[in-house]
N, C-alpha and C. Protein backbone atom coordinates (compact mmCIF):
# COMPACT_ATOMS: atom_id res chain seq x y z
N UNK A 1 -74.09 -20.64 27.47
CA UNK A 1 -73.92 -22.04 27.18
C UNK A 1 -73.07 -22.15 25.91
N UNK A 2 -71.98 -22.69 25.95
CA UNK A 2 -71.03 -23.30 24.73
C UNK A 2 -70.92 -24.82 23.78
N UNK A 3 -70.77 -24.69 22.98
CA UNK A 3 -70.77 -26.59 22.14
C UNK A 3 -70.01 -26.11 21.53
N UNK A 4 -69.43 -27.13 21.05
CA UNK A 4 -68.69 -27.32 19.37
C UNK A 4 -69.65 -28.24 19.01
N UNK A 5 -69.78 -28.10 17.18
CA UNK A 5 -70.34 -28.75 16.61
C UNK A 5 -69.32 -29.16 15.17
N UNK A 6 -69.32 -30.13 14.61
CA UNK A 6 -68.13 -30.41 13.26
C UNK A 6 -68.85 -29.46 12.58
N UNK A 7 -67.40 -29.03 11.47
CA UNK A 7 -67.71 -27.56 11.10
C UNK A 7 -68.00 -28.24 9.29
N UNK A 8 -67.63 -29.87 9.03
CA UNK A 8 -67.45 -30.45 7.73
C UNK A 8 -68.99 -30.54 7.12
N UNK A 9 -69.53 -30.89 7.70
CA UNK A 9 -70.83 -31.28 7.67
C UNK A 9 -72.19 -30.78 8.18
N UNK A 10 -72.87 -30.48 7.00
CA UNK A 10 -73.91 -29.41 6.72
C UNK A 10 -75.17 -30.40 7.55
N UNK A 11 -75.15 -31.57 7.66
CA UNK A 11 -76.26 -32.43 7.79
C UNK A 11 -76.50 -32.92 9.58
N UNK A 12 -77.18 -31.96 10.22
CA UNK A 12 -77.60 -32.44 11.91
C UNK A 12 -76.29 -31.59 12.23
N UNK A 13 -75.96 -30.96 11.94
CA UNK A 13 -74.52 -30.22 12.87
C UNK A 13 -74.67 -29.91 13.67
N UNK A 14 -76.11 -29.28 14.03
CA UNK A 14 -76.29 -28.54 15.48
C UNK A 14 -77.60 -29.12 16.44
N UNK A 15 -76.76 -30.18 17.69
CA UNK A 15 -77.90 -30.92 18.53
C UNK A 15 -78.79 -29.94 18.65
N UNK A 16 -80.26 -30.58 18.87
CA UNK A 16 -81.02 -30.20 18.82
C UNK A 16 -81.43 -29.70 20.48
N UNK A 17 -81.23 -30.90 21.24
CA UNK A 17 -81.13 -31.01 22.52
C UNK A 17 -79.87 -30.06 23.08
N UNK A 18 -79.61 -29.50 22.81
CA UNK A 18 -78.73 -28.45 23.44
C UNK A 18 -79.26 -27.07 22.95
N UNK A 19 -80.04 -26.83 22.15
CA UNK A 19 -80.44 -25.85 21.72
C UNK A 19 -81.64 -25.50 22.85
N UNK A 20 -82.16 -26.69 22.96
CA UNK A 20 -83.58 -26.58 23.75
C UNK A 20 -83.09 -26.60 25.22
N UNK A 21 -82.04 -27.02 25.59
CA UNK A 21 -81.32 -26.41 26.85
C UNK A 21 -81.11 -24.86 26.91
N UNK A 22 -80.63 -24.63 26.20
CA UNK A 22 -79.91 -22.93 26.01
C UNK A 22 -81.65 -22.57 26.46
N UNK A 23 -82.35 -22.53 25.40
CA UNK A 23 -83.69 -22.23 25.07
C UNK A 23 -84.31 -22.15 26.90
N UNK A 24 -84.01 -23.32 27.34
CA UNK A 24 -84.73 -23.18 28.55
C UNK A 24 -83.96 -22.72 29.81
N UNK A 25 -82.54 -22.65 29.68
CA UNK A 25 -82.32 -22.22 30.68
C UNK A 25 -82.41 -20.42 30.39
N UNK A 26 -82.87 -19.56 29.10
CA UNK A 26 -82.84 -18.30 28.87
C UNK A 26 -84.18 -18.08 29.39
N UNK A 27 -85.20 -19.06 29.31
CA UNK A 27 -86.48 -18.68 29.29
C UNK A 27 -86.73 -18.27 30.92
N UNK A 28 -85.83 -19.39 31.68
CA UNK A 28 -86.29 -20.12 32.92
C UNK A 28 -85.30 -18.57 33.54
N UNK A 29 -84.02 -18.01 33.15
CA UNK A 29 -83.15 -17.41 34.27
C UNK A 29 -83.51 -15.67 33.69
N UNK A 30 -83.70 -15.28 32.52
CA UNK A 30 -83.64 -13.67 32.17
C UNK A 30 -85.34 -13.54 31.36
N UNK A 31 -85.46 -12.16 31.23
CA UNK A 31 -86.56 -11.52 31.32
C UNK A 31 -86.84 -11.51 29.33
N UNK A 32 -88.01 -11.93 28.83
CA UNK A 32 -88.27 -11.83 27.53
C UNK A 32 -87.76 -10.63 26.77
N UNK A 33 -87.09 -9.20 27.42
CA UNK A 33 -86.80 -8.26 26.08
C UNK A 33 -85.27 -8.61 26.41
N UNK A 34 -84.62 -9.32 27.48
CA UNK A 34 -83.26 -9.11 26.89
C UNK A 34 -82.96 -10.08 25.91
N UNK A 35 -81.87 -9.14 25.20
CA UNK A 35 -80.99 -9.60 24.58
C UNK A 35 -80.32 -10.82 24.83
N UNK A 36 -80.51 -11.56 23.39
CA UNK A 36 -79.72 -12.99 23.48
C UNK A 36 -78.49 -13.13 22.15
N UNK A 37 -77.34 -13.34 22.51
CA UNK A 37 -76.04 -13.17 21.86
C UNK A 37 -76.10 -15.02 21.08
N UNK A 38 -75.99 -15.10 19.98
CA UNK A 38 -75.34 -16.38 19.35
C UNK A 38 -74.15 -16.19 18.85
N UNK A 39 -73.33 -16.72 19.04
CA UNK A 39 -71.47 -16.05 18.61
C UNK A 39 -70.77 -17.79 18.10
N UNK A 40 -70.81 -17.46 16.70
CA UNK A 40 -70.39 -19.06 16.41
C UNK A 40 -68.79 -18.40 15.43
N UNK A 41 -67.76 -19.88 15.80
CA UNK A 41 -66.38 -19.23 15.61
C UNK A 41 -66.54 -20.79 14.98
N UNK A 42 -65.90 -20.51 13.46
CA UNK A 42 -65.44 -21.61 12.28
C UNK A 42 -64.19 -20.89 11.36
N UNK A 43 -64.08 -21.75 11.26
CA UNK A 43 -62.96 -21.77 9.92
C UNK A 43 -63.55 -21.25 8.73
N UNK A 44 -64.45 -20.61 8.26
CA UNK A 44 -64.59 -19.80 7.44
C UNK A 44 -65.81 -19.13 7.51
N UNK A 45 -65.89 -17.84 6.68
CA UNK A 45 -66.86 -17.30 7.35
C UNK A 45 -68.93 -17.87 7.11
N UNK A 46 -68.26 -18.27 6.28
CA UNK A 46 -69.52 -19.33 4.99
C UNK A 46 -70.25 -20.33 6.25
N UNK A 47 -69.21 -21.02 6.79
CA UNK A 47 -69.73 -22.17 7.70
C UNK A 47 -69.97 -21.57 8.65
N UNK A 48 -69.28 -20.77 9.18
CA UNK A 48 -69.65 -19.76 10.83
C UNK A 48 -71.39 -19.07 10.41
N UNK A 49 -71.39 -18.64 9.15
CA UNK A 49 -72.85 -18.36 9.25
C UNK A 49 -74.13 -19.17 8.61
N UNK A 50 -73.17 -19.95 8.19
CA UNK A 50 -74.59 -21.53 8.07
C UNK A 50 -75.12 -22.03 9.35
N UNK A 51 -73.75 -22.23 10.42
CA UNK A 51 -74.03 -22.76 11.72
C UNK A 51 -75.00 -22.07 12.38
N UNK A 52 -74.72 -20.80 12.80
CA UNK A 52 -75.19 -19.81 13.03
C UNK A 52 -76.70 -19.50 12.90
N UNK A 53 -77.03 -19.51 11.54
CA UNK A 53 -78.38 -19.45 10.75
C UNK A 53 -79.34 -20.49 11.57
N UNK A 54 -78.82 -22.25 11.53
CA UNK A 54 -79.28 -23.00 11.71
C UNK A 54 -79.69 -23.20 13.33
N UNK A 55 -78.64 -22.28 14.16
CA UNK A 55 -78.94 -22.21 15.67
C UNK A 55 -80.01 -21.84 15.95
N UNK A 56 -80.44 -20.52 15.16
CA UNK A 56 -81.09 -19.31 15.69
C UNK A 56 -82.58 -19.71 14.76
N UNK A 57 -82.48 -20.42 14.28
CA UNK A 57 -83.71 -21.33 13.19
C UNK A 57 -84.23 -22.04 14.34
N UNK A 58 -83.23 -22.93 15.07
CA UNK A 58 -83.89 -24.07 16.00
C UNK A 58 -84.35 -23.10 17.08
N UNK A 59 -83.38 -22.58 17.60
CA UNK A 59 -83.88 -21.44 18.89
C UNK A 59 -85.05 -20.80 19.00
N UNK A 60 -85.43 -20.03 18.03
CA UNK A 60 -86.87 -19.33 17.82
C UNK A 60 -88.02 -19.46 18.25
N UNK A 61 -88.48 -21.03 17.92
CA UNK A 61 -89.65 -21.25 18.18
C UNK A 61 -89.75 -21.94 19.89
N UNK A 62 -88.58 -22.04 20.58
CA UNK A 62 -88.55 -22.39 22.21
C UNK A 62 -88.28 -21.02 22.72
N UNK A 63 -87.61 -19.96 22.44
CA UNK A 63 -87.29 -18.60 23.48
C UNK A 63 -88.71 -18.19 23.17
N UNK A 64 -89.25 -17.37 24.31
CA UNK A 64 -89.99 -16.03 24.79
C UNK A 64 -89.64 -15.24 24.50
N UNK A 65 -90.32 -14.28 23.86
CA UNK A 65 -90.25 -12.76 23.18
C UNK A 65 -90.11 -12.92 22.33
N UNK A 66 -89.97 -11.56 21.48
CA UNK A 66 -89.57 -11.34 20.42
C UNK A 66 -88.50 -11.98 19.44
N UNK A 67 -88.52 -12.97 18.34
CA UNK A 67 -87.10 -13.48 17.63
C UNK A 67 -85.98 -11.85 17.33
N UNK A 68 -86.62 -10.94 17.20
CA UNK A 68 -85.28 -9.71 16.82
C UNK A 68 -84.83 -9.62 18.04
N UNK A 69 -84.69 -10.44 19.08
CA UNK A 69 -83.99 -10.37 20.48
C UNK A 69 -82.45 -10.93 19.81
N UNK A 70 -83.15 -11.70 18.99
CA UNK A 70 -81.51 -12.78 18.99
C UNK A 70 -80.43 -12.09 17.70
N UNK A 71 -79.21 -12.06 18.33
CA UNK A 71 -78.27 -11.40 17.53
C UNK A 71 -77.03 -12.55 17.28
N UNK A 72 -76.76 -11.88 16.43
CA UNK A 72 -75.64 -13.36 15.32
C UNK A 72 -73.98 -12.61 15.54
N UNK A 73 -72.99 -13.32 15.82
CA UNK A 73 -71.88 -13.14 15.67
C UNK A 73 -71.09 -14.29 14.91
N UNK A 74 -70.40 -13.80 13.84
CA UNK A 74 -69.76 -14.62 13.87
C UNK A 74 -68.71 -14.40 13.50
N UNK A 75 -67.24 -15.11 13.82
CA UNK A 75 -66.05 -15.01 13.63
C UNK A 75 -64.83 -16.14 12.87
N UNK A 76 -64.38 -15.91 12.57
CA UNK A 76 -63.51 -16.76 11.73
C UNK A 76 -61.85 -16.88 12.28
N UNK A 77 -61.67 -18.58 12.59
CA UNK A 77 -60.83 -19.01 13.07
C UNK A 77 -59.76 -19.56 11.87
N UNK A 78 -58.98 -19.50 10.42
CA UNK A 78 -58.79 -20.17 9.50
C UNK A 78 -58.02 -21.09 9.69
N UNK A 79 -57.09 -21.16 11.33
CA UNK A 79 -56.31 -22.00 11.96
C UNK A 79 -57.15 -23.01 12.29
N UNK A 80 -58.58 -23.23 12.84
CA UNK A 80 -58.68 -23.65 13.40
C UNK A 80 -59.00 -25.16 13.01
N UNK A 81 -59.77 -25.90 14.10
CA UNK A 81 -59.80 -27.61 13.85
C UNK A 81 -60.95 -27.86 13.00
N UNK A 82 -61.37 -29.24 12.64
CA UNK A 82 -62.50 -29.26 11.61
C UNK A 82 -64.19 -29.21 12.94
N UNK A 83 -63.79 -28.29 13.80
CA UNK A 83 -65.01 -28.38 14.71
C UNK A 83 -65.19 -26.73 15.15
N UNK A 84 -66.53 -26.18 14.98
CA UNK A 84 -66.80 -24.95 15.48
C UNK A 84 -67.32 -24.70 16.30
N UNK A 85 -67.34 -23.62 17.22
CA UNK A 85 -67.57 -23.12 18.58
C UNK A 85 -68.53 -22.46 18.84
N UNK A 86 -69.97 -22.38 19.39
CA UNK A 86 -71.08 -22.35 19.56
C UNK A 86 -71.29 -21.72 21.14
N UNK A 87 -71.74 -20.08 20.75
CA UNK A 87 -71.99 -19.82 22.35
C UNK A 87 -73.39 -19.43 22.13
N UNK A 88 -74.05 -19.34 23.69
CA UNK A 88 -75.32 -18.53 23.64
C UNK A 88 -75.11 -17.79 24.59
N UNK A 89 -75.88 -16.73 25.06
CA UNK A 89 -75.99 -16.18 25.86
C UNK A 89 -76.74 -15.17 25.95
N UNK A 90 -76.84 -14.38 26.92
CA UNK A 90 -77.44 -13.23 27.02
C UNK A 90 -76.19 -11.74 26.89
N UNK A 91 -77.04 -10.21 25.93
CA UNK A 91 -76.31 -9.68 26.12
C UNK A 91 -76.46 -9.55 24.62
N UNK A 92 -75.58 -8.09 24.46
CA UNK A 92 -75.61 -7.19 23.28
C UNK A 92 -74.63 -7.81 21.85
């Protein structure tokens, strides 16, 4: 599952209701030890791992299993627009 979220603003950046989607469609389609990938792409690396932080904060308490399931990527776009790119998934 993918979003952008504005990358300016520290305050509600990341719906909540899309988190709890991700959350349920991981719970509902793959097995509690796999691996779940968060891969957030911003314009710097500061905001890519605030976003990031704040995903895997909301995520936690809706996924099954273990929280050390969930792994953080993040990458830096310095071209990019004032909005960052938000994946979930399953996988290493």
């Amino acid at each position: 599952m993918s979003f952008s979220v504005p990358a300016e603003s520290a305050q509600e950046r990341v719906p909540e209701a899309v988190v709890l989607e991700a959350a349920t469609r991981l719970n509902h389609g793959t097995a509690p030890t796999i691996p779940v990938r968060v891969e957030v792409t911003a314009p710097t690396f500061n905001i890519a791992k605030s976003i990031a932080d704040e995903v895997v904060a909301s995520l936690k308490p809706h996924l099954y299993g273990e929280p050390s399931r969930i792994a953080v990527v993040t990458n830096v776009d310095a071209g990019g627009a004032d909005r960052a790119s938000v994946t979930i998934r399953t996988g290493k």
